[in-house]
C-alpha atoms as a PDB file:
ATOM      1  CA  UNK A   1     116.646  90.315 139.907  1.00  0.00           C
ATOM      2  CA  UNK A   2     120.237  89.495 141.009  1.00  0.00           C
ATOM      3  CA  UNK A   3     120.522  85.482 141.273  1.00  0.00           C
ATOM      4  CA  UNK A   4     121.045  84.479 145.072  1.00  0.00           C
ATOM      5  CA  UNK A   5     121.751  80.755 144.669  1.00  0.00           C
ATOM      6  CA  UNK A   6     124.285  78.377 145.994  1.00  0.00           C
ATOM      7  CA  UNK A   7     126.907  79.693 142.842  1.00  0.00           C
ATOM      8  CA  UNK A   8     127.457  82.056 145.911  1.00  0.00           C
ATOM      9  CA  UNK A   9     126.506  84.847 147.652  1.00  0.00           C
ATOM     10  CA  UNK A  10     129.102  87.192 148.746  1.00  0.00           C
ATOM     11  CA  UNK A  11     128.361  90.188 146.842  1.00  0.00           C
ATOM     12  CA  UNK A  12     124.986  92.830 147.262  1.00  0.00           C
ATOM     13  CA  UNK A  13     121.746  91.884 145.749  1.00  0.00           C
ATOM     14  CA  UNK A  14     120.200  95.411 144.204  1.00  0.00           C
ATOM     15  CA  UNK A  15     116.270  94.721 143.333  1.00  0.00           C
ATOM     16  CA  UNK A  16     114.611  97.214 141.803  1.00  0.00           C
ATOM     17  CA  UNK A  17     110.563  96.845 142.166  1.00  0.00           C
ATOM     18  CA  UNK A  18     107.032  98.695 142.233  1.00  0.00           C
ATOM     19  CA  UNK A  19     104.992  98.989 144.746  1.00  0.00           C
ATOM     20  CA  UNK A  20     102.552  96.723 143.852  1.00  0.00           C
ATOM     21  CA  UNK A  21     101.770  93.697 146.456  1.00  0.00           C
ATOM     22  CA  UNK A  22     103.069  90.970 144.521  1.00  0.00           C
ATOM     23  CA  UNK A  23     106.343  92.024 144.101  1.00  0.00           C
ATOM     24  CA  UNK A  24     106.941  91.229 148.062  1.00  0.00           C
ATOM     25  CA  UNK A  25     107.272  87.368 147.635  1.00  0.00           C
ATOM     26  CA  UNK A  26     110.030  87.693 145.277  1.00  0.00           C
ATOM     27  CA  UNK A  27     111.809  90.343 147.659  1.00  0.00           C
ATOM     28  CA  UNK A  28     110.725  87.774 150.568  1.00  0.00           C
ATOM     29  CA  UNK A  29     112.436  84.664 147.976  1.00  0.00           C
ATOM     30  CA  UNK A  30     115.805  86.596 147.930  1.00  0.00           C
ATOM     31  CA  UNK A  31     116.054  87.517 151.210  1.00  0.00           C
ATOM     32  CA  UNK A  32     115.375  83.600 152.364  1.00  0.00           C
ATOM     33  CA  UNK A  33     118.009  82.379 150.272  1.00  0.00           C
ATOM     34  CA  UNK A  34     120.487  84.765 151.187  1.00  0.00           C
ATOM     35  CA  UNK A  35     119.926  84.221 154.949  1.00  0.00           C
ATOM     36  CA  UNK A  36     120.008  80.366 154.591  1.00  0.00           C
ATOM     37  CA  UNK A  37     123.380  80.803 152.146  1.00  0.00           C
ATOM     38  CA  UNK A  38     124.964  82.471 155.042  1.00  0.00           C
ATOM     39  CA  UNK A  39     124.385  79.667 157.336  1.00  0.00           C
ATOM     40  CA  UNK A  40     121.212  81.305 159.349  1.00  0.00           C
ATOM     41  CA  UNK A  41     119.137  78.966 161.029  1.00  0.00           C
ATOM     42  CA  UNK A  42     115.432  78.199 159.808  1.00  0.00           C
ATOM     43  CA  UNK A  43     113.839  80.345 163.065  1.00  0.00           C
ATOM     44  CA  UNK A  44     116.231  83.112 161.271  1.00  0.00           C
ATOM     45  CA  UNK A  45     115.208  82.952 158.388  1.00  0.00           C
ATOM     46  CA  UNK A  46     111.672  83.232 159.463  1.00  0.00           C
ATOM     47  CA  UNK A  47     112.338  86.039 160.837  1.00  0.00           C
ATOM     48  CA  UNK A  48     114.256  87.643 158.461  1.00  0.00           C
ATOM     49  CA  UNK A  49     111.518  86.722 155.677  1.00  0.00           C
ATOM     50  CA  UNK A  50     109.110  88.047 157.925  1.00  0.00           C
ATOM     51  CA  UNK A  51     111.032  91.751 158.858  1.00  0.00           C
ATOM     52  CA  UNK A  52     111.400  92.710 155.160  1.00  0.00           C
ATOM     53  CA  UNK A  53     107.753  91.068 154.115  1.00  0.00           C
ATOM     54  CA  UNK A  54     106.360  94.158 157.029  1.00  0.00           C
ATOM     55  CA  UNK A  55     108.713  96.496 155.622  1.00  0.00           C
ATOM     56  CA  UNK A  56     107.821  96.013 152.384  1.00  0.00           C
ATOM     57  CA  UNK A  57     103.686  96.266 153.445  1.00  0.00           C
ATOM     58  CA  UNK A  58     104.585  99.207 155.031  1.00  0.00           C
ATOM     59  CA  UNK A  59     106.206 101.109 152.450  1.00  0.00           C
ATOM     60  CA  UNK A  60     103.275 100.404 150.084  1.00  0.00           C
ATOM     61  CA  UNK A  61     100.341 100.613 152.577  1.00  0.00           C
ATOM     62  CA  UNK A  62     101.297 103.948 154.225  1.00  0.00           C
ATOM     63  CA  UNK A  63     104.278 105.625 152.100  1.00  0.00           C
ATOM     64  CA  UNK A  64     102.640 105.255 149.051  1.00  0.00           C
ATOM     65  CA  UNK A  65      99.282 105.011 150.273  1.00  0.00           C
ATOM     66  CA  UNK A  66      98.547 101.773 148.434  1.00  0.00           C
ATOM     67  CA  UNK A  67      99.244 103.303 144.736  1.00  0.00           C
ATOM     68  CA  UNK A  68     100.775 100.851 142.372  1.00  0.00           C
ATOM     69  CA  UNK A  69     104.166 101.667 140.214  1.00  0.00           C
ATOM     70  CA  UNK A  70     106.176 103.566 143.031  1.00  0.00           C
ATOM     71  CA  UNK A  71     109.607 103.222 142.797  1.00  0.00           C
ATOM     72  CA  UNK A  72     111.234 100.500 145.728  1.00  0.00           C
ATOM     73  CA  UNK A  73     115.153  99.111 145.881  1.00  0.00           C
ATOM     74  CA  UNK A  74     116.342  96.514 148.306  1.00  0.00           C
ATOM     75  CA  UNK A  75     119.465  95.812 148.783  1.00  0.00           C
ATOM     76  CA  UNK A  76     120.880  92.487 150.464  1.00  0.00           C
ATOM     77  CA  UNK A  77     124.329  92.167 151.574  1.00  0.00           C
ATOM     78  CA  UNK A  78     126.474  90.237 153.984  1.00  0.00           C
ATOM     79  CA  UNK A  79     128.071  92.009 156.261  1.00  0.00           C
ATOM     80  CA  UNK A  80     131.378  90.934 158.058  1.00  0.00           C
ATOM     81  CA  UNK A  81     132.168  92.056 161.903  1.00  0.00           C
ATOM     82  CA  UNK A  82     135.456  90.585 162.556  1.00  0.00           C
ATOM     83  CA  UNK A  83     134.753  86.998 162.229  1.00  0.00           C
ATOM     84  CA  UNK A  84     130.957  87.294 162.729  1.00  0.00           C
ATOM     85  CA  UNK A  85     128.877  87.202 159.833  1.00  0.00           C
ATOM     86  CA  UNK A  86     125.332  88.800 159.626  1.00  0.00           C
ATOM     87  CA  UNK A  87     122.697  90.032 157.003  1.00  0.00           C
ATOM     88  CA  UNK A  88     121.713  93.806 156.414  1.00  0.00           C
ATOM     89  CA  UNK A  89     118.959  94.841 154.278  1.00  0.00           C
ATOM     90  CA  UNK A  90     118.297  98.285 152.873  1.00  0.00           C
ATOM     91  CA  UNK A  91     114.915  99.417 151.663  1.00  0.00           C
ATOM     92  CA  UNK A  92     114.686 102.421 149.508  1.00  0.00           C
ATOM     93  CA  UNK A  93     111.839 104.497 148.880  1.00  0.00           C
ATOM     94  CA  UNK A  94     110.674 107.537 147.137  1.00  0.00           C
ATOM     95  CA  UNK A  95     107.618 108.659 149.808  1.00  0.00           C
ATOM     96  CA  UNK A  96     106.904 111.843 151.416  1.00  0.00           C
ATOM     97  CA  UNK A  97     109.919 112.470 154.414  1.00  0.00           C
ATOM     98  CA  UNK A  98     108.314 111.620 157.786  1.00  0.00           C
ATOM     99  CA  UNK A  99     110.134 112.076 160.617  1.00  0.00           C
ATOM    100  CA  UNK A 100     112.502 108.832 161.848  1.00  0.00           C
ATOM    101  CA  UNK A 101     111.481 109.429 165.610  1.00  0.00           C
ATOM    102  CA  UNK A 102     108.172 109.272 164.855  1.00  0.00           C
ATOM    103  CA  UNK A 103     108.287 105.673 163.825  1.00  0.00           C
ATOM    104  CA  UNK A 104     107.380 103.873 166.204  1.00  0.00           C
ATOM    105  CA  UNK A 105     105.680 100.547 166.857  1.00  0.00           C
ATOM    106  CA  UNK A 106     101.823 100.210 168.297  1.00  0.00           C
ATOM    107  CA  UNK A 107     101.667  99.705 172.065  1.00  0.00           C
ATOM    108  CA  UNK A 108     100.867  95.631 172.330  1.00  0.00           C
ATOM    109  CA  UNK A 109      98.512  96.147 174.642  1.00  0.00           C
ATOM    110  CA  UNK A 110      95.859  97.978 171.914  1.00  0.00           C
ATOM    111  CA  UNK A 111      94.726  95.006 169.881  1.00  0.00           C
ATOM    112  CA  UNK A 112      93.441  95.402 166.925  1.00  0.00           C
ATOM    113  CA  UNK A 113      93.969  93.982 163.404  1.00  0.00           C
ATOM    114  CA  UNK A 114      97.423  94.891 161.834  1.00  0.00           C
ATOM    115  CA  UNK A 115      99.672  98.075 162.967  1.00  0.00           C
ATOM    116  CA  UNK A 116     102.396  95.680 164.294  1.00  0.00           C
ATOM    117  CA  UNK A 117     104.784  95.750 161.299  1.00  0.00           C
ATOM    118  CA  UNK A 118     107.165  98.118 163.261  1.00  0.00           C
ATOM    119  CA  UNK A 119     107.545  96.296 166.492  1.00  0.00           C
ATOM    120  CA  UNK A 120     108.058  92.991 164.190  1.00  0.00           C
ATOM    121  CA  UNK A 121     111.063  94.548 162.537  1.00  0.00           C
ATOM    122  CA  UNK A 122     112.993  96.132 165.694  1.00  0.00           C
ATOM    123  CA  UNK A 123     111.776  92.372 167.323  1.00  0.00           C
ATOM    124  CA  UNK A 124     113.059  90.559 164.396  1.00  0.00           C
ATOM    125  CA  UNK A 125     116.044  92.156 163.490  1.00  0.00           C
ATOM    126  CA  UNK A 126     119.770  93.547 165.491  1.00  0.00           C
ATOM    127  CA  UNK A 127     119.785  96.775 164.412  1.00  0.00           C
ATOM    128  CA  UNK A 128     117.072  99.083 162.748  1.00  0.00           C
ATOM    129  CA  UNK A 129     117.785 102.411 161.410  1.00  0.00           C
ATOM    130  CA  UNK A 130     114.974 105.104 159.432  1.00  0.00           C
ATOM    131  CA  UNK A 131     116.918 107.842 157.931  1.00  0.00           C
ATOM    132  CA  UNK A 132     115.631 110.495 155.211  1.00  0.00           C
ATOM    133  CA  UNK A 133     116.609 110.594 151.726  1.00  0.00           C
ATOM    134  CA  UNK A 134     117.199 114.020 149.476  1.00  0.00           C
ATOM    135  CA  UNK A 135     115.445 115.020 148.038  1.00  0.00           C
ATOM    136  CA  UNK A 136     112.934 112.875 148.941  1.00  0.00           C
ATOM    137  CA  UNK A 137     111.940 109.395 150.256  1.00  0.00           C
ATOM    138  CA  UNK A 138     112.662 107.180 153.229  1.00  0.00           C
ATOM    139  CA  UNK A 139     115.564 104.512 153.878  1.00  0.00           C
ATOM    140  CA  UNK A 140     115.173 101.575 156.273  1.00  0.00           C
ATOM    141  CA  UNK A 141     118.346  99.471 157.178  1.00  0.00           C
ATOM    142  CA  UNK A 142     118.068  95.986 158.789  1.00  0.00           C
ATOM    143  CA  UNK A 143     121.078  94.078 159.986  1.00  0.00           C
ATOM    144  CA  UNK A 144     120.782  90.306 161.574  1.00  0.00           C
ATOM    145  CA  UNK A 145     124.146  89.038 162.950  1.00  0.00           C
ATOM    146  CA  UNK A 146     125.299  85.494 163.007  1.00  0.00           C
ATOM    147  CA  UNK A 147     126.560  84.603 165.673  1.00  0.00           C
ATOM    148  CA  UNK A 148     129.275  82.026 164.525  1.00  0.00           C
ATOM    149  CA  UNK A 149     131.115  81.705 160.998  1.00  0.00           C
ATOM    150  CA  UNK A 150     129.020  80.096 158.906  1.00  0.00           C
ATOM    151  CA  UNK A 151     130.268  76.706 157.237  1.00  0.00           C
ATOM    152  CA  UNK A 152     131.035  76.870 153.502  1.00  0.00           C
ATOM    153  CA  UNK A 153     129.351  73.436 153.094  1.00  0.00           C
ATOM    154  CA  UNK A 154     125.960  74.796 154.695  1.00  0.00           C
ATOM    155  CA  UNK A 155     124.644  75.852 158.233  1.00  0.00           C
ATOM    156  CA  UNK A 156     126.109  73.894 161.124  1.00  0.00           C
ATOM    157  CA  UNK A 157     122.226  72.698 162.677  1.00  0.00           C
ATOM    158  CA  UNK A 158     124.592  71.678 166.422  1.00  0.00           C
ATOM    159  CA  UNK A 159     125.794  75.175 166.542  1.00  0.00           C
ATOM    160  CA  UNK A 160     122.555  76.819 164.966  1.00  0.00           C
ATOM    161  CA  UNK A 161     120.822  75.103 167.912  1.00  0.00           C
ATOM    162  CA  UNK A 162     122.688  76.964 170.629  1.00  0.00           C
ATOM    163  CA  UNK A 163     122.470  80.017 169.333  1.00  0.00           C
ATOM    164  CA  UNK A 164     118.802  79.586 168.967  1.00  0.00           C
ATOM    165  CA  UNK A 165     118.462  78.982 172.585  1.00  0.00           C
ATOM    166  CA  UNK A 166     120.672  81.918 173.758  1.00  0.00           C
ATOM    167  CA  UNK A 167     118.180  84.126 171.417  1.00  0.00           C
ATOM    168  CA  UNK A 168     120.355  84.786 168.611  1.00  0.00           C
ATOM    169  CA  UNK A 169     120.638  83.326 165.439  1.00  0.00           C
END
């Protein structure tokens, strides 16, 4: 695993893991410190943390059915929009293709136990995009925007504040 700590973090993270459960917290570990290197506020990184710990549960419960060893790669990187910084993250899989348009979160209203890992990660998250990979497997790209420059010396709590209360951190 690719080292995400305050040396800096201005460069892709590439994990390579299996499908087995416990390899989600150290996904969930990189993805925390990469969003609180870039200056994202705590409620951010939450949310963050939480978007790739469903996506992650989701490629092992129902694209590979729960079986261990299956090939996964995640990819965190900052992104840079003009002067706005955000965080994408790209989860590769090898599953069976499913259709993109058919991924689609449970209707709130039917509670039940679980089934709410989609509408988590299209609440959590800017932009969400399911594509198809050849020959085979599924890709998942995440991207949370920032929406001021982060400080070099660490987030800016004042600023992270107001953005927090406009709904956007």
């Amino acid at each position: 695993m690719s080292d995400t700590g305050k040396q800096g973090f201005g460069e892709k993270i590439d994990l390579r893991v299996t499908s087995e459960p416990e390899h989600i917290a150290t996904v969930r570990q990189a993805v925390q410190e990469a969003a609180a290197f870039l200056g994202f506020a705590e409620e951010a990184v939450a949310a963050v943390t939480l978007a790739i710990n469903e996506a992650m549960a989701n490629v092992i419960q129902h694209g590979y059915g729960g079986r261990a060893g299956q090939p996964i790669e995640v990819i965190i990187e900052p992104v840079h929009r003009g002067s706005a910084v955000g965080l994408q993250m790209t989860v590769r899989d090898c599953c069976p293709h499913i259709d993109p348009s058919t991924i689609v979160g449970r209707d709130l209203k039917d509670v039940r136990p679980g089934g709410l890992g989609t509408h988590i990660i299209k609440t959590a998250m800017d932009e969400v995009e399911y594509t198809q990979r050849r020959p085979q497997g599924m890709c998942l790209r995440m991207l949370k925007m920032l929406n001021t420059p982060p400080t070099r010396s660490g987030p800016d709590r004042s600023t992270d504040q107001e953005d927090s209360a406009h709904g956007r951190s």
